[in-house]
Protein backbone atom coordinates (compact mmCIF):
# COMPACT_ATOMS: atom_id res chain seq x y z
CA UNK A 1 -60.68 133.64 28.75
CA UNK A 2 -63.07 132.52 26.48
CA UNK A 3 -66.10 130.42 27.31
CA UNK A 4 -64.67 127.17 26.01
CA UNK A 5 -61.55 127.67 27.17
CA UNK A 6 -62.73 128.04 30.32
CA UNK A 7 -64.89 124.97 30.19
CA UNK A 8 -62.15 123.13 29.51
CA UNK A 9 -59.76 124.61 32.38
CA UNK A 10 -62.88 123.72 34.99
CA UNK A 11 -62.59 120.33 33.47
CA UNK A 12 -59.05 120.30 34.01
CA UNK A 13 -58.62 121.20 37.75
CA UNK A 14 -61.66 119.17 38.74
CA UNK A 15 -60.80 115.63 37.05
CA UNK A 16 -57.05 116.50 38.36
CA UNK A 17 -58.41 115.53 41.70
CA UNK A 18 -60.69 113.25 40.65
CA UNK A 19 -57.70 111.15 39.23
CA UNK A 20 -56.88 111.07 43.08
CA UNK A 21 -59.72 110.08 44.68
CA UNK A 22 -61.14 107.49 42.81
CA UNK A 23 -58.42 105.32 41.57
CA UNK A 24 -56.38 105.73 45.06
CA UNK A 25 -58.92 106.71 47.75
CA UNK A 26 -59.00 102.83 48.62
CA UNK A 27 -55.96 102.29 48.30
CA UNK A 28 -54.65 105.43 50.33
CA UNK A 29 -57.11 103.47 53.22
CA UNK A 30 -55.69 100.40 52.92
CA UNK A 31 -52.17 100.98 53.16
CA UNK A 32 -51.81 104.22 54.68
CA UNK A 33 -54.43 103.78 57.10
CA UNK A 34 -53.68 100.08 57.39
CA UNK A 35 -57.66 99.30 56.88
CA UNK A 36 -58.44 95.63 55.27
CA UNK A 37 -60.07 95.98 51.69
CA UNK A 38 -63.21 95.23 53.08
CA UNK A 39 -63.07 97.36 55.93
CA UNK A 40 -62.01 100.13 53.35
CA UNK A 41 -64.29 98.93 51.31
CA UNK A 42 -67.70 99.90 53.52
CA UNK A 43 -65.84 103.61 54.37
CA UNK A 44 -66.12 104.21 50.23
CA UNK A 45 -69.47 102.48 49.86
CA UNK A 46 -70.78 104.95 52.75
CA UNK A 47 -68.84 107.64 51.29
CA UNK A 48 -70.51 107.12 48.26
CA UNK A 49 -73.90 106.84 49.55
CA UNK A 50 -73.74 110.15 50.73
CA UNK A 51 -72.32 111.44 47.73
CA UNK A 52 -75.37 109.83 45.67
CA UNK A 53 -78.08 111.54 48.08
CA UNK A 54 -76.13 114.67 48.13
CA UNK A 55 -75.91 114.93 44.35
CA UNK A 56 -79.86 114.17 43.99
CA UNK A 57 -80.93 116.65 46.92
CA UNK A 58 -78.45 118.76 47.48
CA UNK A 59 -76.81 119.80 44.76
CA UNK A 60 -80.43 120.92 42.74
CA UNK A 61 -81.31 122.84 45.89
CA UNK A 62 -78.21 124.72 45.79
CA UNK A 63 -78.91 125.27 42.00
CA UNK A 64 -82.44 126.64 42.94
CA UNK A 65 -80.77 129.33 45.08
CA UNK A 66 -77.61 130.07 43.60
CA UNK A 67 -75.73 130.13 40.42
CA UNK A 68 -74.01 127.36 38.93
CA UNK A 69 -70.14 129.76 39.55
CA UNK A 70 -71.30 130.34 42.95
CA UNK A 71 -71.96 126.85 43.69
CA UNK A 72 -68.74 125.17 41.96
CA UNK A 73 -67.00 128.13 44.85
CA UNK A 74 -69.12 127.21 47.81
CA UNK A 75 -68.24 123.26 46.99
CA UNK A 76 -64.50 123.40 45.69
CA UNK A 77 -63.74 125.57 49.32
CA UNK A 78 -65.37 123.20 51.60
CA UNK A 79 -64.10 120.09 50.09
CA UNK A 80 -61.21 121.79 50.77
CA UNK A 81 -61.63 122.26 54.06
CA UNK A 82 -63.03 119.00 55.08
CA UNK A 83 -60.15 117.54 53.38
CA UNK A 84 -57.73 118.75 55.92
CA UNK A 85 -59.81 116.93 58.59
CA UNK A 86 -57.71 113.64 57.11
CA UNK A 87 -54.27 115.22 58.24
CA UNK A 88 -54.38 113.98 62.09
CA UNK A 89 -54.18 110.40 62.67
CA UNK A 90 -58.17 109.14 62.80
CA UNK A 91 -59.73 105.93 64.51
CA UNK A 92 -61.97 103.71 62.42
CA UNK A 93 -65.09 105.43 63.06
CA UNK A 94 -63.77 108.93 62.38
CA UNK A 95 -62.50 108.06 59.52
CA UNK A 96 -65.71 106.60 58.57
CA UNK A 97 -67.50 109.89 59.13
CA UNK A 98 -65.23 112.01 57.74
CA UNK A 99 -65.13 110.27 54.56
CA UNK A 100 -68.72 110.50 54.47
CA UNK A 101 -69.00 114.06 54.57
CA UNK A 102 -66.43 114.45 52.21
CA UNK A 103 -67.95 112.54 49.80
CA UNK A 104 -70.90 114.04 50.71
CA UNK A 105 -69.54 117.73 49.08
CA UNK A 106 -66.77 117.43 46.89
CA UNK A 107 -68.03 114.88 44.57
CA UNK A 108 -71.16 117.97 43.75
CA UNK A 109 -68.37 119.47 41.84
CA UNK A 110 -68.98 117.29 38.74
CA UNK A 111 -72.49 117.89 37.97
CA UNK A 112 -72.03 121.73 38.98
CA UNK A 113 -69.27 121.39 35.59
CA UNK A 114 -71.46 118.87 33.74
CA UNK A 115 -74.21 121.25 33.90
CA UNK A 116 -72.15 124.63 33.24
CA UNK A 117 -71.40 122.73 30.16
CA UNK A 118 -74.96 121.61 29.29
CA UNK A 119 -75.87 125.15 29.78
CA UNK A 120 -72.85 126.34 27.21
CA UNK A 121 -73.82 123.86 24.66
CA UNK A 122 -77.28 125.27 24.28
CA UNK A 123 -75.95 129.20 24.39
CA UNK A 124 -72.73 129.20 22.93
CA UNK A 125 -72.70 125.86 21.04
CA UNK A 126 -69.34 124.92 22.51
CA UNK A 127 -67.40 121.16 21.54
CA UNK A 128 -68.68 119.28 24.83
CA UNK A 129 -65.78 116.63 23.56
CA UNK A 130 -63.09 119.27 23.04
CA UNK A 131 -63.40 120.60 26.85
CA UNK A 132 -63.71 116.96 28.13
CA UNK A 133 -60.95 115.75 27.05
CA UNK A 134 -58.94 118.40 28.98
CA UNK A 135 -60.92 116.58 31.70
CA UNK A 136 -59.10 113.58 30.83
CA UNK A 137 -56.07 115.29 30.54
CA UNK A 138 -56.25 116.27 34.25
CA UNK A 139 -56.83 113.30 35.67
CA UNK A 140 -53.79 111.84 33.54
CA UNK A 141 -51.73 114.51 35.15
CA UNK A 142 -52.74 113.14 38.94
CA UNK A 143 -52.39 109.81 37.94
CA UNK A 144 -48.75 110.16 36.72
CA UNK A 145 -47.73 112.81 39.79
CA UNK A 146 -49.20 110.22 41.82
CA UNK A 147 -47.59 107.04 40.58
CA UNK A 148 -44.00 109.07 41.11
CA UNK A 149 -44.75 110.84 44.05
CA UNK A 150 -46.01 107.41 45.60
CA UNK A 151 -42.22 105.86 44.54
CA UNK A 152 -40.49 108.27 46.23
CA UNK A 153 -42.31 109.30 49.36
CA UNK A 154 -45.48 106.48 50.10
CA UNK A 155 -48.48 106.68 49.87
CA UNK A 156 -48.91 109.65 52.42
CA UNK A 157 -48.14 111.84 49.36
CA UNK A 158 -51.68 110.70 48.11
CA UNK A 159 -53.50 113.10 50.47
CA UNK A 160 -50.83 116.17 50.44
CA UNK A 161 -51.62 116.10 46.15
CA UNK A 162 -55.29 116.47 46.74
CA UNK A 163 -55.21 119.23 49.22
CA UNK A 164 -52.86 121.08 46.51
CA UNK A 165 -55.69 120.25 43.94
CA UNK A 166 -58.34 121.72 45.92
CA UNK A 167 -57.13 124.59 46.44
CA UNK A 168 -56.32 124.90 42.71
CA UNK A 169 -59.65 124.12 41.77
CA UNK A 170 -60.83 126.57 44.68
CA UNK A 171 -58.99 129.54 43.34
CA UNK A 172 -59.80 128.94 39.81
CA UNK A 173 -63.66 128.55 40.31
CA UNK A 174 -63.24 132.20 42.11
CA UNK A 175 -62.27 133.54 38.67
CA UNK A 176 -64.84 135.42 36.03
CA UNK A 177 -66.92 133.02 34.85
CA UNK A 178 -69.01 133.13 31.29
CA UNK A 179 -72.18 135.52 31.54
CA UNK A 180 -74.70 132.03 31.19
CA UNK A 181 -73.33 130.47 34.55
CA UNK A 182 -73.16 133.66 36.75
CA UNK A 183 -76.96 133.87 36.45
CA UNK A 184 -79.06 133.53 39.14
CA UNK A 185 -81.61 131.13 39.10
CA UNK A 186 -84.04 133.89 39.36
CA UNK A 187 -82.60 135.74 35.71
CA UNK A 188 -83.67 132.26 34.37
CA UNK A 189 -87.00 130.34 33.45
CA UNK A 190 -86.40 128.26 36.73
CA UNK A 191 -88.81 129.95 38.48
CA UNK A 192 -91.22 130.34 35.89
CA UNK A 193 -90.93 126.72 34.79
CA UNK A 194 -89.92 124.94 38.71
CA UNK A 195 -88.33 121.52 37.89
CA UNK A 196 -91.11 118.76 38.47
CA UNK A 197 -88.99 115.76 38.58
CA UNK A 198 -92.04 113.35 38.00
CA UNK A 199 -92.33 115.27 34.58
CA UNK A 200 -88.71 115.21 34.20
CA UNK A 201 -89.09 110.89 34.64
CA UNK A 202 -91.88 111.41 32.22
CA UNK A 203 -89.62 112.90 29.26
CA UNK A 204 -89.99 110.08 26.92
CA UNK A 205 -87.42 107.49 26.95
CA UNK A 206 -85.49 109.13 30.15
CA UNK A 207 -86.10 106.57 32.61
CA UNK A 208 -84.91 103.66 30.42
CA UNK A 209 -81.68 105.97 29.54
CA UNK A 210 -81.23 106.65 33.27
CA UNK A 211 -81.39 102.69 33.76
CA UNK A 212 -78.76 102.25 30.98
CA UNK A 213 -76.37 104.90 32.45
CA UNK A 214 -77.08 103.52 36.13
CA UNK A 215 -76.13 99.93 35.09
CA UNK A 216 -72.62 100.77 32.77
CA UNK A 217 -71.28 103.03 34.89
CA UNK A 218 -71.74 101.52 38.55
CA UNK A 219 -70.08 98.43 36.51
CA UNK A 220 -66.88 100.38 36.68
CA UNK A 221 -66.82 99.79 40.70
CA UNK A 222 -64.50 96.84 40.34
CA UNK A 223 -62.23 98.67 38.49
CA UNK A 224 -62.19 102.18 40.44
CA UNK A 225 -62.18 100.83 43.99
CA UNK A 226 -59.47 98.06 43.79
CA UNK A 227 -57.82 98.55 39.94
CA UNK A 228 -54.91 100.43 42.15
CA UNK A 229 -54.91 97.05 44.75
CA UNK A 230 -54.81 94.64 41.77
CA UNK A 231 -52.00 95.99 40.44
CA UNK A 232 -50.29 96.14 43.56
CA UNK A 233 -50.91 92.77 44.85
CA UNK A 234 -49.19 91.62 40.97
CA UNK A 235 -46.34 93.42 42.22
CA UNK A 236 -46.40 96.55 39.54
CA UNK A 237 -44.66 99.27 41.38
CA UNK A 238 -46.75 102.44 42.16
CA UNK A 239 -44.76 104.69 39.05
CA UNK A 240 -45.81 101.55 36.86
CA UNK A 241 -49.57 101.27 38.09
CA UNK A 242 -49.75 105.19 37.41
CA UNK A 243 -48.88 104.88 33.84
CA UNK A 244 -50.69 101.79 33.49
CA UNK A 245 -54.27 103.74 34.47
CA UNK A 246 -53.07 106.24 32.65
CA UNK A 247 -53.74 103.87 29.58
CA UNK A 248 -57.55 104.24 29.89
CA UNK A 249 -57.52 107.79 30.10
CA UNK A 250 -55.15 108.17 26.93
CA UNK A 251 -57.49 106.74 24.99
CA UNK A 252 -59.94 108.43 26.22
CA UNK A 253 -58.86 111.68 25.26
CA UNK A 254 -58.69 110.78 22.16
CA UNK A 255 -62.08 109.64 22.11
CA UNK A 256 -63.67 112.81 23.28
CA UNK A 257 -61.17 114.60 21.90
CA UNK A 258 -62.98 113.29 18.29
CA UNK A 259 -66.23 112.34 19.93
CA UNK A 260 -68.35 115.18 18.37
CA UNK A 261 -67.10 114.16 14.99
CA UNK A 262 -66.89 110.76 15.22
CA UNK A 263 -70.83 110.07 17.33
CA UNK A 264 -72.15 113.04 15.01
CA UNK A 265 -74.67 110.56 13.09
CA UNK A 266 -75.08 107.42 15.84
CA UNK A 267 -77.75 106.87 17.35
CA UNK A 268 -77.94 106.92 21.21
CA UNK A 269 -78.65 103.12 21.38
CA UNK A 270 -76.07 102.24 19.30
CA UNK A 271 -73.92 104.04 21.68
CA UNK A 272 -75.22 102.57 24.55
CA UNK A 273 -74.86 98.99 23.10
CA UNK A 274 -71.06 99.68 22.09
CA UNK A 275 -70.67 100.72 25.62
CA UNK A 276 -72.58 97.54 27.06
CA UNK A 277 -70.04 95.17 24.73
CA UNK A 278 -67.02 97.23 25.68
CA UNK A 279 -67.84 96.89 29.34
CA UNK A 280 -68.60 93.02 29.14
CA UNK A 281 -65.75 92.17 26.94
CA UNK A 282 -63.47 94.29 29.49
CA UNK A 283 -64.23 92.37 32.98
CA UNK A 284 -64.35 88.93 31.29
CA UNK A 285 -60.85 89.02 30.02
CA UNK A 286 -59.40 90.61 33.31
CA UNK A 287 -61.23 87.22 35.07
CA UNK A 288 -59.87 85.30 33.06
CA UNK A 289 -56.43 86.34 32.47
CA UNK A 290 -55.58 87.98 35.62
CA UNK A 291 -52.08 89.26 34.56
CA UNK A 292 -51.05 92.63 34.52
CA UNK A 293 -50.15 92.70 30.39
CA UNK A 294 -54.29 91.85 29.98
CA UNK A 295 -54.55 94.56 31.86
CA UNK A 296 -53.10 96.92 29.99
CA UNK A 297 -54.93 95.94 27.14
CA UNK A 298 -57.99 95.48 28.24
CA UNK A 299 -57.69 99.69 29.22
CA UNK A 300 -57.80 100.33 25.73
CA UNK A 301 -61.73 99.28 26.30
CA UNK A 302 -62.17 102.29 28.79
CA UNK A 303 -63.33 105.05 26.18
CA UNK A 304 -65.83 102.00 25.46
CA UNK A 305 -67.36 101.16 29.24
CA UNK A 306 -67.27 104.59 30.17
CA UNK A 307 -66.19 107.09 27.44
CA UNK A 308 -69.18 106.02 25.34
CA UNK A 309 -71.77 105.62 27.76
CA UNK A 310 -71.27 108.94 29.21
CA UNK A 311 -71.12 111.06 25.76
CA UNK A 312 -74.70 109.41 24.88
CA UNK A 313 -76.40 110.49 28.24
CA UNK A 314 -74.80 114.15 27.79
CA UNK A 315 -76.13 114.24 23.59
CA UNK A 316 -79.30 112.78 25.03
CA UNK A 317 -80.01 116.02 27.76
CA UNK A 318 -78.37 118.20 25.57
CA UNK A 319 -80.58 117.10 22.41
CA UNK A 320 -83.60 116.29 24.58
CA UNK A 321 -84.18 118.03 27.64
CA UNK A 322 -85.32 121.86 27.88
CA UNK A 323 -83.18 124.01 29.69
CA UNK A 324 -84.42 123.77 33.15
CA UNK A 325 -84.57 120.11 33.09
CA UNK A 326 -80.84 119.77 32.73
CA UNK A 327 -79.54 120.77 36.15
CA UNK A 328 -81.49 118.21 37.57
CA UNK A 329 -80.97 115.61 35.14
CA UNK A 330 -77.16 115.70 35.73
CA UNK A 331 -78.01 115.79 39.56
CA UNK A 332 -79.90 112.87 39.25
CA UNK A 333 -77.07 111.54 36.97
CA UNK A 334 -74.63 112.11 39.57
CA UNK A 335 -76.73 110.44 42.39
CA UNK A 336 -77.81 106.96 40.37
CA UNK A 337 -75.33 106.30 38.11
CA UNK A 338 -72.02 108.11 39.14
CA UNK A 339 -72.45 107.21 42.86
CA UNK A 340 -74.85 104.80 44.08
CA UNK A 341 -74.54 102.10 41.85
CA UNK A 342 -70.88 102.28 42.34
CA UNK A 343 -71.38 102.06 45.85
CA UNK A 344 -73.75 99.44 46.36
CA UNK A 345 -71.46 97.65 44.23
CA UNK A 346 -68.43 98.18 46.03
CA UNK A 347 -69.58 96.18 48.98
CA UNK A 348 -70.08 93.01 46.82
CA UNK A 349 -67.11 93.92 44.85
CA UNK A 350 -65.14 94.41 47.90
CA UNK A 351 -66.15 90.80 49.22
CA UNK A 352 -66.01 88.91 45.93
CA UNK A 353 -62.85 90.43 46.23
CA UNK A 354 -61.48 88.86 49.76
CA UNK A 355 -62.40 85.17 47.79
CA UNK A 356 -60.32 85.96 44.38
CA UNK A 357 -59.28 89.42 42.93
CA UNK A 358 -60.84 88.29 39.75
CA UNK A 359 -64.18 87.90 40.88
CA UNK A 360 -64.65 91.45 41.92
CA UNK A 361 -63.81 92.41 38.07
CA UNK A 362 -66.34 88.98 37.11
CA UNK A 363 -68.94 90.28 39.06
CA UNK A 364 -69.60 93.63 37.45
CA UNK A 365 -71.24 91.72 34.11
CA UNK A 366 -73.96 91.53 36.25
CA UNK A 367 -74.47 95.02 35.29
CA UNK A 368 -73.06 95.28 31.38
CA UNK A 369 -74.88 92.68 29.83
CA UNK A 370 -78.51 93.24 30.96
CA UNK A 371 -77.90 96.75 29.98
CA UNK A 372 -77.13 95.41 26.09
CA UNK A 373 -80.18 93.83 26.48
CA UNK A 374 -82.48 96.22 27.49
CA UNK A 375 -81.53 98.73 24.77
CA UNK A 376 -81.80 95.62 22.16
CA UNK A 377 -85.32 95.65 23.34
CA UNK A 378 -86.01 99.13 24.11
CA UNK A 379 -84.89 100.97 21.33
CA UNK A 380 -87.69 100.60 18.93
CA UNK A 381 -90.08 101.97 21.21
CA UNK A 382 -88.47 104.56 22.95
CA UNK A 383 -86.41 105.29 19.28
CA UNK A 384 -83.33 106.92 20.58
């Protein structure tokens, strides 16, 4: 297997259970589990607490001392694991912890992949877009399997689908990897260049692109933690709420599918503020036309909010970061904008919520349009 092939396979059987977890995880709690949304709500803001600190501290520790194939293993087998802890029935509290530890690990796996990739642009000038996309095509997959599976047996099936993912993902990660990622970090200028993260914050312009990338992505929140709810309480049937998420991730496969081509010659900014206008645009029109045929359309606007926003961070590491500053960077990456702003965010969204469905999706401008305005005024300075 080649080396982009197999980027795009790791892609694949990671974002197959990531199309479980996030869109359902709440909703698995909720009905399942028979927690209210709020309730549910402060279980997946803990959760993803833990998986912001883990993904800052733990995950460039383990980079420090192992390879980036070794570590995808060690993380892919115990979220595996701790998944299984779900099977019994759990009080509150248990739950509570469990989730927390789970989101603690499995969530590393993304960064661990991000970075493999990273790495691979810089020594074997793979398509970042081209394996994405399989990415997307994985979590398509789970979000179709799950939308049937849910119609015919519940939504205990939610939980069965992402064991069998893990251990996909487990016993693919245990196959060769390319030459780059089964280094130690010992065969590389790690150690001869340790990762300063005050020098990494001092990389011009990264701290304002960290800001940008913190504030568009935790504005998805909304829209991962109760998008699967919404739909349900409009009375879409779980095979019909499958293939309606599946909407946003169609399009964005073909966005990174082309995304190499198509971002070849725009600037960073400029894809930051089509991100920022994507993501505003989106959450207005779901406030204020709360039907499930907006909806759909306004899914279209996911390879905007997200697509975009997360293909300029990647060109700016790969483009602008040395080698050993790119572990960390998607670590940090992982932490700010992947995980805690989307969890501090769920706990408003979660109440806003309770008062009106609407408001939850309302709320997250509060993140989209400062970030069009900071890059408005930032880009001059910073120029990227």
């Amino acid at each position: 297997m080649n080396n982009q092939r197999w980027l795009s396979m790791s892609f694949l059987v990671f974002f197959f259970t990531w199309g479980v977890f996030l869109p359902y995880w709440t909703g698995w709690l909720t009905i399942e589990k028979g927690l209210s949304v709020t309730a549910a709500s402060i279980i997946m803001g803990a959760g993803m607490i833990a998986r912001s600190l883990s993904t800052f501290l733990v995950f460039p520790y383990l980079t420090r001392k192992m390879s980036l194939i070794r570590v995808m293993r060690w993380i892919a087998f115990s979220a595996l694991i701790l998944a299984l802890l779900y099977l019994p029935d759990s009080s509150y509290m248990i739950l509570l912890v469990i989730t927390i530890l789970f989101s603690a690990v499995y969530p590393m796996i993304l960064p661990a992949v991000e970075s493999g990739a990273s790495v691979l642009i810089k020594t074997d000038h793979i398509h970042y877009g081209k394996s994405r996309s399989f990415g997307s095509v994985g979590y398509t997959v789970a979000l179709l399997i799950i939308g049937a599976a849910t119609s015919i047996w519940a939504e205990q099936v939610i939980l069965y689908i992402m064991i069998a993912g893990l251990a996909i993902a487990t016993l693919f990660f245990m196959r060769a990897a390319p030459k780059a990622l089964q280094l130690h970090p010992l065969q590389t200028d790690t150690v001869k260049r340790p990762v300063n993260i005050k020098s990494l914050f001092t990389t011009k312009g990264f701290a304002i692109i960290l800001l940008l990338v913190i504030l568009l992505q935790g504005a998805h929140a909304s829209y991962y933690n109760f998008g699967f709810i919404f739909l349900d309480d409009l009375g879409v049937n779980g095979f019909t709420i499958g293939v309606i998420l599946n909407v946003a991730i169609l399009f964005e496969i073909v966005f990174f599918t082309r995304a190499d081509k198509w971002l070849a010659n725009v600037r960073i900014s400029t894809m930051f503020l089509i991100a920022g206008i994507g993501s505003t645009t989106r959450w207005v029109l779901i406030f204020l036309f709360p039907y499930t045929s907006v909806f759909v359309g306004t899914q279209l606007l996911h390879a905007a909010s997200f697509g975009v926003a997360h293909f300029a961070f990647i060109t700016y590491i790969s483009q602008k970061l040395p080698h050993h500053h790119i572990a960390a960077a998607q670590g940090i990456y992982a932490a700010f904008a992947m995980s805690l702003s989307t969890a501090i965010l769920t706990f408003p969204g979660g109440y806003l919520y309770d008062i009106s469905p609407r408001l939850a999706f309302l709320g997250m401008i509060t993140c989209s349009v400062p970030a069009v305005i900071i890059v408005l005024l930032t880009r001059k300075k910073y120029a990227y």
